[in-house]
C-alpha atoms as a PDB file:
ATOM      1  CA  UNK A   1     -20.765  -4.050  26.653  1.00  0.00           C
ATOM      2  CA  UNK A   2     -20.178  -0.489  25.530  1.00  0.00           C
ATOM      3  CA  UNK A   3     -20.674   0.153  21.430  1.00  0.00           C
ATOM      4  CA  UNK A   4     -17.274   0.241  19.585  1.00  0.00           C
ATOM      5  CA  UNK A   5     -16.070   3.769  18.489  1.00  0.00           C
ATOM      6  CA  UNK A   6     -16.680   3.083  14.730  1.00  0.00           C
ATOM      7  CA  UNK A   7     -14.148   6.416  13.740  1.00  0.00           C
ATOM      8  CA  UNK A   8     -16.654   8.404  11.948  1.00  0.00           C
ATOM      9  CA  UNK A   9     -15.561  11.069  14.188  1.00  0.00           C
ATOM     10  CA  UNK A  10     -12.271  11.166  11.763  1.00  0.00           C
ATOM     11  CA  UNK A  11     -13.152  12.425   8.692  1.00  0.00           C
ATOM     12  CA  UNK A  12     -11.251  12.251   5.495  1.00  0.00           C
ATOM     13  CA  UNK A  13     -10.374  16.023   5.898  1.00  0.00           C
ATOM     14  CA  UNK A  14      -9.658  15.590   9.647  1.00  0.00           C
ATOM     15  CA  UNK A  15      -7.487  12.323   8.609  1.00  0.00           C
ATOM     16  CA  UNK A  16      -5.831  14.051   6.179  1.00  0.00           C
ATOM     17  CA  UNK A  17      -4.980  16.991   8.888  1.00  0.00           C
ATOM     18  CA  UNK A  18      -3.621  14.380  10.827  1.00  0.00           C
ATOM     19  CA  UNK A  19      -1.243  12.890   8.312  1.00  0.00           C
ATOM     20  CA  UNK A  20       0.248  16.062   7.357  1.00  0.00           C
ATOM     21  CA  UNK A  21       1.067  16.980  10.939  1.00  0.00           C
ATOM     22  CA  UNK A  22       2.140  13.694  11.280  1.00  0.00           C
ATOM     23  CA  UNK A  23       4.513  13.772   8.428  1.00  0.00           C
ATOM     24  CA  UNK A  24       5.760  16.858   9.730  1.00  0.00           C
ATOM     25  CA  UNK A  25       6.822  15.925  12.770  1.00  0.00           C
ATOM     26  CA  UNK A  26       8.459  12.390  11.405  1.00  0.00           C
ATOM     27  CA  UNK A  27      10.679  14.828   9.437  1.00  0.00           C
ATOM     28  CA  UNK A  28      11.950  16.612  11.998  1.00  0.00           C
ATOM     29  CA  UNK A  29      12.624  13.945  13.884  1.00  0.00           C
ATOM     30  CA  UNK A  30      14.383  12.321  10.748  1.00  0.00           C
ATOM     31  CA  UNK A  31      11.895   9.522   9.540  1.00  0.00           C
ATOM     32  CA  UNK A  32      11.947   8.347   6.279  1.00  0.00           C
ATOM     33  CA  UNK A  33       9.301  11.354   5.418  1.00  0.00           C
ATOM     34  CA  UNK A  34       6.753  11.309   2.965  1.00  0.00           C
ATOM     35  CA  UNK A  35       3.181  12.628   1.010  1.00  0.00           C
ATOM     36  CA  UNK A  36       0.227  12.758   1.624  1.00  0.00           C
ATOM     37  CA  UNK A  37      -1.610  12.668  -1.838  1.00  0.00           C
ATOM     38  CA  UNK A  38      -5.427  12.662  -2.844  1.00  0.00           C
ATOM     39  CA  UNK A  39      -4.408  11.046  -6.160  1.00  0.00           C
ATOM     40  CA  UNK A  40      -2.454   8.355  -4.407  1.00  0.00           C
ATOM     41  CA  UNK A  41      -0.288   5.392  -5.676  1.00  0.00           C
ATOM     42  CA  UNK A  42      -0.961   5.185  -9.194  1.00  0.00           C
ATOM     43  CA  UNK A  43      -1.400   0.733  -9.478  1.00  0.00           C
ATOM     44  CA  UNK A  44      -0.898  -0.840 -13.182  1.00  0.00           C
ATOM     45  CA  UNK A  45      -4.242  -1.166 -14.868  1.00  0.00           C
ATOM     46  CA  UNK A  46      -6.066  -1.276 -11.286  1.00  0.00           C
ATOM     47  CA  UNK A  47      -9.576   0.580 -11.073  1.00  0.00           C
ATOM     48  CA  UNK A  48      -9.381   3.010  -7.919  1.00  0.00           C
ATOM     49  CA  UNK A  49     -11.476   1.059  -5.119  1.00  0.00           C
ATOM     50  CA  UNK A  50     -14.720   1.627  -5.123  1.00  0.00           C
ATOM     51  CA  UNK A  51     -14.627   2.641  -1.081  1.00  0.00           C
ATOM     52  CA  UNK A  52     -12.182   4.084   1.418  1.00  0.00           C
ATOM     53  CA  UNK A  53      -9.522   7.035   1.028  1.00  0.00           C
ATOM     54  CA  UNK A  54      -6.408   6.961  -1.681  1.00  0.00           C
ATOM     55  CA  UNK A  55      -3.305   8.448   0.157  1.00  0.00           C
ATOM     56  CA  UNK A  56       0.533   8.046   0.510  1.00  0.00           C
ATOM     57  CA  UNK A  57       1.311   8.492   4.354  1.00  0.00           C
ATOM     58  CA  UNK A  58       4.973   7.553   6.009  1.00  0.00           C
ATOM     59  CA  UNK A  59       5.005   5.573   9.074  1.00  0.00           C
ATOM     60  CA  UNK A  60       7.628   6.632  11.438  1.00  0.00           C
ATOM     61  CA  UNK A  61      10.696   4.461  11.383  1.00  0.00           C
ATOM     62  CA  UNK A  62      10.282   3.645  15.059  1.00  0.00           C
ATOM     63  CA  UNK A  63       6.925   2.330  14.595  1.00  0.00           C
ATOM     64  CA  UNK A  64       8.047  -0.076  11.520  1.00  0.00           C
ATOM     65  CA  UNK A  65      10.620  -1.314  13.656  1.00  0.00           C
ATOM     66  CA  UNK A  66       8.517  -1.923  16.634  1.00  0.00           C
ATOM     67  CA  UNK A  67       8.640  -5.492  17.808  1.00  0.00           C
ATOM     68  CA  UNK A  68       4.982  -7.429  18.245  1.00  0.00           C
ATOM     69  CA  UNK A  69       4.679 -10.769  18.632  1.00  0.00           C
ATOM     70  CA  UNK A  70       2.138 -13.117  17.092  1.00  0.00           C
ATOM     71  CA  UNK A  71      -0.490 -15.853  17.905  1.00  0.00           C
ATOM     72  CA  UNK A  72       3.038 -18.433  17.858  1.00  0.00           C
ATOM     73  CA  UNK A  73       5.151 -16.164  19.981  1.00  0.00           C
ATOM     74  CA  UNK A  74       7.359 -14.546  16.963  1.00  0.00           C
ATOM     75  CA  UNK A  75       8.749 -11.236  17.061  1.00  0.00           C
ATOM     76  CA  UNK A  76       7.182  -9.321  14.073  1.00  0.00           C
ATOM     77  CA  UNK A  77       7.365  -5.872  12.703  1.00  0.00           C
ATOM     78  CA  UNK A  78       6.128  -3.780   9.891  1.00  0.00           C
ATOM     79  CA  UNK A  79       9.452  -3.322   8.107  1.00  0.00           C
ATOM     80  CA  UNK A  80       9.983  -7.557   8.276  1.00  0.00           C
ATOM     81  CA  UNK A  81       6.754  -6.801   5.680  1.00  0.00           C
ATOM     82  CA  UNK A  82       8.544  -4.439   2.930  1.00  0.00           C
ATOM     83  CA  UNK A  83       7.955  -5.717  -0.181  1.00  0.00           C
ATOM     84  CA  UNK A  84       4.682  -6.964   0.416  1.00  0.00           C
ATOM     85  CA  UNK A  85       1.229  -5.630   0.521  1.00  0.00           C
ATOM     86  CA  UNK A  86      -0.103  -5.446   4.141  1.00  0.00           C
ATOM     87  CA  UNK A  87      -3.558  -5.281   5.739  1.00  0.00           C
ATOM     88  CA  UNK A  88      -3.923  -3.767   8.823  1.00  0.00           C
ATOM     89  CA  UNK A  89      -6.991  -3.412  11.372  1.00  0.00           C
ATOM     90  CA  UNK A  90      -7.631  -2.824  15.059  1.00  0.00           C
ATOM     91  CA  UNK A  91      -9.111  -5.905  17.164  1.00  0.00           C
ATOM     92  CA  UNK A  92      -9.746  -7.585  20.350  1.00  0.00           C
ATOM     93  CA  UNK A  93     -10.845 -11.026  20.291  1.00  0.00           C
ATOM     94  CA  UNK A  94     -13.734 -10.294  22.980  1.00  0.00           C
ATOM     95  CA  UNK A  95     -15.046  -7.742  20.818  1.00  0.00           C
ATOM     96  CA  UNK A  96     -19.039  -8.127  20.778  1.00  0.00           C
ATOM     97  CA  UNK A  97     -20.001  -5.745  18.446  1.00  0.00           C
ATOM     98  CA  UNK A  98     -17.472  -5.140  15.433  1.00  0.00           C
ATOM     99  CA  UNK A  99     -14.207  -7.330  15.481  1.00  0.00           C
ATOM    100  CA  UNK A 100     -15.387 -10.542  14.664  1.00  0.00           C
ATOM    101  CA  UNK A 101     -17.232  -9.148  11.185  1.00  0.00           C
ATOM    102  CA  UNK A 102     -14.109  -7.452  10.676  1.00  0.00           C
ATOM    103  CA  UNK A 103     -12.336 -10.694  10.742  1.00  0.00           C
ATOM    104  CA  UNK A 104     -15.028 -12.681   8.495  1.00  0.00           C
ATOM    105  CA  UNK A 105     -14.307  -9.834   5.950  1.00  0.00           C
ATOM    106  CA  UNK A 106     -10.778 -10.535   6.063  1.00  0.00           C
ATOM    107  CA  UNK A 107     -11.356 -13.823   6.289  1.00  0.00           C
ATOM    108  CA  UNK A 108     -13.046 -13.689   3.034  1.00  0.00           C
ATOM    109  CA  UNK A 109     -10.733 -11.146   1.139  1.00  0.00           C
ATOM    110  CA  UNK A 110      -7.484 -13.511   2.443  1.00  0.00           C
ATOM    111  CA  UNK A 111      -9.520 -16.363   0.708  1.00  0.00           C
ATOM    112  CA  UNK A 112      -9.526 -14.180  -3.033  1.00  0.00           C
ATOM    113  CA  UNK A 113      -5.866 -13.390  -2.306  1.00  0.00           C
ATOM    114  CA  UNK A 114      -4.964 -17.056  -1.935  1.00  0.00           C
ATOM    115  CA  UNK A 115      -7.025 -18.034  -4.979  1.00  0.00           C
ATOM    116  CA  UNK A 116      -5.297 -15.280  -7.095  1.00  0.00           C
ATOM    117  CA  UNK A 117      -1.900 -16.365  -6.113  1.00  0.00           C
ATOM    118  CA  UNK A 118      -1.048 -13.808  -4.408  1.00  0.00           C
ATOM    119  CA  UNK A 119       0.025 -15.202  -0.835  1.00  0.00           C
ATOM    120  CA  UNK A 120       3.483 -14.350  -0.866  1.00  0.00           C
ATOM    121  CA  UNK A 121       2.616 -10.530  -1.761  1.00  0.00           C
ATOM    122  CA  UNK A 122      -0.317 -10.070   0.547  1.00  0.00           C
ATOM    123  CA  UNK A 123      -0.190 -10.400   4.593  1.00  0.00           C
ATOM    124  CA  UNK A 124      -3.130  -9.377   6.916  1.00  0.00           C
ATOM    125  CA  UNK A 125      -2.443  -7.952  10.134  1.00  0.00           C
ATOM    126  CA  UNK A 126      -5.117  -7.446  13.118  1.00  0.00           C
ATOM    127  CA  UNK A 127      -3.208  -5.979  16.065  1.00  0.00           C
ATOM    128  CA  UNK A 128      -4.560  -6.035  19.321  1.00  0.00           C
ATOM    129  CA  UNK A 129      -6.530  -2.637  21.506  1.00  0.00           C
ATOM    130  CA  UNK A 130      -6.268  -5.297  24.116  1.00  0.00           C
ATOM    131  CA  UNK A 131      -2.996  -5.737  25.727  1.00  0.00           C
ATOM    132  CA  UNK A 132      -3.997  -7.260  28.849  1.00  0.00           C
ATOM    133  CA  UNK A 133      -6.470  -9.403  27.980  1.00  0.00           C
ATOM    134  CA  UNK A 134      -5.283 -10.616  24.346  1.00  0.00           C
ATOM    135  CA  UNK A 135      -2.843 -13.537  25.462  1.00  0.00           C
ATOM    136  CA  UNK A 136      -1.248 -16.007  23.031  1.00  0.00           C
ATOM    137  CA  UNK A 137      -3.920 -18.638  23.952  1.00  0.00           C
ATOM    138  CA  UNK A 138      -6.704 -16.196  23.013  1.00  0.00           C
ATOM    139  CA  UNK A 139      -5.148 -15.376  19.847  1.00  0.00           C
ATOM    140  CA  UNK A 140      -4.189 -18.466  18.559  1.00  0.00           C
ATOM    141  CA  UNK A 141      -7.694 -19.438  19.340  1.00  0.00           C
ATOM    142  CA  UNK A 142      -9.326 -16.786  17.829  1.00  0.00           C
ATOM    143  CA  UNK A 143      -6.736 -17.373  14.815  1.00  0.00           C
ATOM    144  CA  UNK A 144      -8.196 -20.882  14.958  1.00  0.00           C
ATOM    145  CA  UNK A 145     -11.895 -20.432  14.782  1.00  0.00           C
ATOM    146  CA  UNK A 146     -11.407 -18.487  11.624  1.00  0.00           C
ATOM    147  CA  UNK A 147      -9.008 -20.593   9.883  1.00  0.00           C
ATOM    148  CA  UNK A 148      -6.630 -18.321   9.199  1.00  0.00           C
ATOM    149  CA  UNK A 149      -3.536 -19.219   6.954  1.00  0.00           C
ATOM    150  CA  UNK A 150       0.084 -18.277   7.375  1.00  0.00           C
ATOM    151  CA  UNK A 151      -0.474 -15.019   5.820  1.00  0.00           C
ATOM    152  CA  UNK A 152      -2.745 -13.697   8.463  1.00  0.00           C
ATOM    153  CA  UNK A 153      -1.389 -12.560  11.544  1.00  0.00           C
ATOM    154  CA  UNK A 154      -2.891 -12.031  15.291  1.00  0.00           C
ATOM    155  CA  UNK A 155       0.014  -9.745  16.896  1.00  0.00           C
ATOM    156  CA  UNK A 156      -0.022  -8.181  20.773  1.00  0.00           C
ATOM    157  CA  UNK A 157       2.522  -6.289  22.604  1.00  0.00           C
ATOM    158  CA  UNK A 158       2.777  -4.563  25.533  1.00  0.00           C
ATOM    159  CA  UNK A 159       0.140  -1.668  26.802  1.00  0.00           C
ATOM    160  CA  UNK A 160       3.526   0.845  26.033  1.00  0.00           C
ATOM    161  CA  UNK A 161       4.377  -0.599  22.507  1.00  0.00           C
ATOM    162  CA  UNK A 162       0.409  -1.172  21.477  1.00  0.00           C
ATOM    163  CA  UNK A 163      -0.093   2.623  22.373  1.00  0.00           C
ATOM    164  CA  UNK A 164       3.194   3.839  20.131  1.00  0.00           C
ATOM    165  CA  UNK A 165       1.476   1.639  17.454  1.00  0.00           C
ATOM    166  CA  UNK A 166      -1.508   3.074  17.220  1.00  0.00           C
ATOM    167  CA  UNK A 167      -0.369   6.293  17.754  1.00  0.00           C
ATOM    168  CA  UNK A 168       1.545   6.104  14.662  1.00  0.00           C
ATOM    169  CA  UNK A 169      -1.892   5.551  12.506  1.00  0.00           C
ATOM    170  CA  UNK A 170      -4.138   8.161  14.545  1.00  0.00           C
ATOM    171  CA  UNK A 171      -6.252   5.183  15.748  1.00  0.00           C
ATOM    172  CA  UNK A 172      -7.676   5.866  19.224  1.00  0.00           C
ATOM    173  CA  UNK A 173      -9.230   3.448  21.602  1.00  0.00           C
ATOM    174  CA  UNK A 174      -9.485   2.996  25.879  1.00  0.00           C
ATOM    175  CA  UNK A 175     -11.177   0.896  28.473  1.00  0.00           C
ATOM    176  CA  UNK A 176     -14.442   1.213  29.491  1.00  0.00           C
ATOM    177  CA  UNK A 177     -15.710  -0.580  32.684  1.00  0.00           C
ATOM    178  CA  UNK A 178     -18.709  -2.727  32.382  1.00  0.00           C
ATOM    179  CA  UNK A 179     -21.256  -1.067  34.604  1.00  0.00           C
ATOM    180  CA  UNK A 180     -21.682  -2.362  38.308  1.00  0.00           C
ATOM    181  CA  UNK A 181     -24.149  -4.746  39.138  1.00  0.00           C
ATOM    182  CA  UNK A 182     -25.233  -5.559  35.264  1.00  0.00           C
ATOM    183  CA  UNK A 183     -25.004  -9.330  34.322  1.00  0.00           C
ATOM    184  CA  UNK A 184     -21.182  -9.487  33.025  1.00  0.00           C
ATOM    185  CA  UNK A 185     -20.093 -11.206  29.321  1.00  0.00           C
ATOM    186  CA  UNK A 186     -18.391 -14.200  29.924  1.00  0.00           C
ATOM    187  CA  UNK A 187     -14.792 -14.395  27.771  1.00  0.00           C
ATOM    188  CA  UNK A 188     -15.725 -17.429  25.191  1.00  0.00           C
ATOM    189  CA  UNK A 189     -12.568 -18.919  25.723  1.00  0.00           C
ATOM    190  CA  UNK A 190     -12.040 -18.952  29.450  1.00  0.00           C
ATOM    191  CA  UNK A 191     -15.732 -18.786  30.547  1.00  0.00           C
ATOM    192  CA  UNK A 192     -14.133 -15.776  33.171  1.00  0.00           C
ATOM    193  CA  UNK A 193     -16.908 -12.676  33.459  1.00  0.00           C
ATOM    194  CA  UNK A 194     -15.349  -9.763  31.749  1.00  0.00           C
ATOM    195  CA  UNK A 195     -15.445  -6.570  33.650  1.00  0.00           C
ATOM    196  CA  UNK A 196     -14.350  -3.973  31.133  1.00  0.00           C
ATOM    197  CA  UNK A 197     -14.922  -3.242  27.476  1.00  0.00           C
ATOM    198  CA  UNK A 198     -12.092  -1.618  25.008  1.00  0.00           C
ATOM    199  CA  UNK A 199     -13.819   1.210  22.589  1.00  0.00           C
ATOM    200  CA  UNK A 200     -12.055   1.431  19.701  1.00  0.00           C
ATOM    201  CA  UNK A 201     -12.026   3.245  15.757  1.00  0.00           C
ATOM    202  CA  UNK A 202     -12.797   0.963  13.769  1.00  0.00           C
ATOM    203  CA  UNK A 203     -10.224   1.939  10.384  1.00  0.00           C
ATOM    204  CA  UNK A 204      -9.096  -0.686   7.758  1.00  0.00           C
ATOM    205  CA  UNK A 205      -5.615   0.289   6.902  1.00  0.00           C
ATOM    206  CA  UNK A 206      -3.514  -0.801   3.527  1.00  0.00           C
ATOM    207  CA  UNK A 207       0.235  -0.585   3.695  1.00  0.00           C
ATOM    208  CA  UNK A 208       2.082  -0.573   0.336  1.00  0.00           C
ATOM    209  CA  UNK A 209       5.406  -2.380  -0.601  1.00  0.00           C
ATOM    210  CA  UNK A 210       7.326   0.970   0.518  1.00  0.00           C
ATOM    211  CA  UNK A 211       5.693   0.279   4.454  1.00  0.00           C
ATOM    212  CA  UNK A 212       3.243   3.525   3.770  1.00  0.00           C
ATOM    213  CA  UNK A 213      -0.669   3.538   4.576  1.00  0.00           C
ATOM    214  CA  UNK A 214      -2.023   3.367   0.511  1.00  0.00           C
ATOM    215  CA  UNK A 215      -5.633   3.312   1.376  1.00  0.00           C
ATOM    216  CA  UNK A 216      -7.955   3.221   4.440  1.00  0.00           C
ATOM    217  CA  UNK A 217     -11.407   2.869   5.386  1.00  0.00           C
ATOM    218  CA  UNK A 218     -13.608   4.823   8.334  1.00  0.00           C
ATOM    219  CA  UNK A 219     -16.460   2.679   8.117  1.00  0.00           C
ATOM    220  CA  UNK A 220     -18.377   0.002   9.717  1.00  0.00           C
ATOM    221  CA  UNK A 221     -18.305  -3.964   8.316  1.00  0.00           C
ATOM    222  CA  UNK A 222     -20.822  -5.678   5.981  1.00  0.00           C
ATOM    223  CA  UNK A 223     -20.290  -8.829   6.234  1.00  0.00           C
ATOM    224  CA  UNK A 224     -22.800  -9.856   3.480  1.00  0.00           C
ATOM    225  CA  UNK A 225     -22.469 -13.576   2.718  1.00  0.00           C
ATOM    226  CA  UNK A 226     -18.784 -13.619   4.695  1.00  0.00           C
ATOM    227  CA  UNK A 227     -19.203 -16.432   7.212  1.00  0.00           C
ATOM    228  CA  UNK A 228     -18.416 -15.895  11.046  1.00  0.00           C
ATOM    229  CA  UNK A 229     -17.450 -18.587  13.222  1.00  0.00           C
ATOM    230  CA  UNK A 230     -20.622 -19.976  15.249  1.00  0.00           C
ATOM    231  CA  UNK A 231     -18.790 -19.298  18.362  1.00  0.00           C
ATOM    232  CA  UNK A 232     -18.489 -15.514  17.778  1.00  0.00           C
ATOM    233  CA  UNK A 233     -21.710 -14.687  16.169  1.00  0.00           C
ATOM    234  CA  UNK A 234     -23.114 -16.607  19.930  1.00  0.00           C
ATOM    235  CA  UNK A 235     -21.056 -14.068  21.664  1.00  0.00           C
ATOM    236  CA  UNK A 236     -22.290 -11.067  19.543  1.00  0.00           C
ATOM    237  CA  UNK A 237     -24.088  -8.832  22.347  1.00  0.00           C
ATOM    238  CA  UNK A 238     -27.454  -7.172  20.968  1.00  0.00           C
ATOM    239  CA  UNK A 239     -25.650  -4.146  19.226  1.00  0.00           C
ATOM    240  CA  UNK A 240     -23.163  -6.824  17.554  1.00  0.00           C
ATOM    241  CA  UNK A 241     -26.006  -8.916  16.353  1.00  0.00           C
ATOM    242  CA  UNK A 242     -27.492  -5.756  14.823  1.00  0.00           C
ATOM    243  CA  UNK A 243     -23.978  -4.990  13.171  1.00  0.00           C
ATOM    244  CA  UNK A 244     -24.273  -8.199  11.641  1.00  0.00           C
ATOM    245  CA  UNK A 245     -28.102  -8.094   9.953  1.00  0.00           C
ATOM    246  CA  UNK A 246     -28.031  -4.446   9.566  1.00  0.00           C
ATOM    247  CA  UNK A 247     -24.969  -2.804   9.044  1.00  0.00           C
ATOM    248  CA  UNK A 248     -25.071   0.950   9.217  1.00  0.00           C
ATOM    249  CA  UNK A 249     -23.795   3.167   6.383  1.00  0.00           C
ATOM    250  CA  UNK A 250     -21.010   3.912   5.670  1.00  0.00           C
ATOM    251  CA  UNK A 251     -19.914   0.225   5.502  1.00  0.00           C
ATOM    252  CA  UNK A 252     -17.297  -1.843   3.647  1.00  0.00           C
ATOM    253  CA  UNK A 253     -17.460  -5.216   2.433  1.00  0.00           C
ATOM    254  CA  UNK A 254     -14.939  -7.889   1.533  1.00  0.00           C
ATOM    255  CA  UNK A 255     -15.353  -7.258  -2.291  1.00  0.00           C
ATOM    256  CA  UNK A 256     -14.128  -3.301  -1.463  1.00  0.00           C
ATOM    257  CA  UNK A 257     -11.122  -4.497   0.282  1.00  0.00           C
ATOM    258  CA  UNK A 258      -9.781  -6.634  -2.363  1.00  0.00           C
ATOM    259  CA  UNK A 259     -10.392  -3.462  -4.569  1.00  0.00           C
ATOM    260  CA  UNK A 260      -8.195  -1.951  -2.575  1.00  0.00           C
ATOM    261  CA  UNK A 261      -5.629  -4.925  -2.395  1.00  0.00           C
ATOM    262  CA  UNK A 262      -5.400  -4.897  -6.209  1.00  0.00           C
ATOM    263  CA  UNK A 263      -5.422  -1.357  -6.872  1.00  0.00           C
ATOM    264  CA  UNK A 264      -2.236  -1.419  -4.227  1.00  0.00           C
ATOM    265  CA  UNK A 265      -0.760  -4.453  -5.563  1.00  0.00           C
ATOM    266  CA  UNK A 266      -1.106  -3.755  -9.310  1.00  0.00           C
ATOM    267  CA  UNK A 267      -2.535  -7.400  -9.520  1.00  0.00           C
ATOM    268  CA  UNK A 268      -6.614  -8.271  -9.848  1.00  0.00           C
ATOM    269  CA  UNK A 269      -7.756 -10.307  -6.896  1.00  0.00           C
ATOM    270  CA  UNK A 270     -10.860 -12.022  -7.625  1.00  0.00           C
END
């Protein structure tokens, strides 16, 4: 299967660029606006994360109202969340190469929320780049073999609404067909040979309690001593098992993200 984009291609600078044209346009069109600031939120008696960008970026009011739907068949949307800190990343559950060590990093930082007790203030959100392929039965699968808890979510929509979502965090990803006549990935849960790939940024998002993106990270996963599910680390392709021994730099680990949770919450997670 094709690598994953990994998003070094966005820069902080070119990020930032982004955001600000972003922000413009959300005012004309009458969102509830916003900053973009280096300095950021300032979080009581939380260290700035070690990793990642500081910022203050709007979401447009569209977006936050956008209806997904999760790995039980609820309607969900961002502004449901305000109030709470929220984690979001890109994923696809037959990702070969990145998404599952994103997940076992998640998996790992949701654990250190729980045991801080800070489930009702912290929800993580991975949001398909898969429309077509990402059924309910694949994500409440996938939502199984990690043992996720209420607080993490598995959400899909249609290819119309997935594409306004991303849009709305300057995340890009697109199919790529699997190259004729090479031995096709089978999908892990159906056992059906999978034709196409979906390249994707790989960007860790953090949403404060106002609905705006707090902190983010363009950078690939370190897993470290995170576990993966022995089902996913079978399906890792060559390039995914790679990812997972050697992870290029820049890379974040679990450790960084709960930085980032606390310094956005105002509460240690440890």
């Amino acid at each position: 299967m094709a690598a994953k984009v990994r998003g070094h291609g966005v820069t902080r600078l070119a990020f930032a660029a982004l955001a600000v044209a972003c922000l413009t346009a959300c005012a004309a069109g009458g969102s509830r606006g916003g900053t973009l600031s280096s300095a950021g939120p300032a979080a009581a008696g939380q260290p700035t994360p070690s990793a990642g960008d500081v910022l203050d970026l709007a979401i447009p009011a569209a977006v936050q109202n956008l209806p997904l739907t999760d790995e039980d068949g609820h309607t969900l949307t961002l502004s449901s969340l305000h109030g709470r800190t929220v984690v979001v990343t890109p994923s696809l559950t037959l990702c070969q190469e990145f998404c599952p060590l994103i997940s076992a990093n998640i998996g790992a930082a949701q654990r250190a929320v729980t045991a801080s007790g800070l489930t009702s203030k912290v929800t993580f959100l991975e949001v398909t780049v898969d429309p077509d392929r990402d059924d309910l039965p694949h994500l409440k699968a996938y939502q199984g073999l990690f043992g996720a808890q209420p607080n993490w979510e598995f959400l899909r929509g249609s290819a119309a609404q997935i594409a306004a979502f991303w849009n709305a965090f300057h995340l890009s990803y697109g199919k790529v067909a699997n190259e004729p006549g090479d031995a096709h990935p089978k999908d892990w849960l159906t056992g059906a040979a999978m034709t196409f790939d979906v390249n994707h940024q790989n960007i860790l998002y953090v949403l404060g309690a106002d609905g705006h993106i707090k902190w983010l990270t363009d950078a690939a996963p370190n897993v470290m001593s995170a576990a993966l599910p022995d089902t996913l680390k079978a399906f890792l392709d060559d390039q995914g098992i790679h990812n997972y021994a050697s992870p290029s730099d820049p890379s974040w680990t679990a450790v960084q993200l709960e930085q980032a949770i606390a310094f956005v919450t105002g509460s240690p997670v440890h």
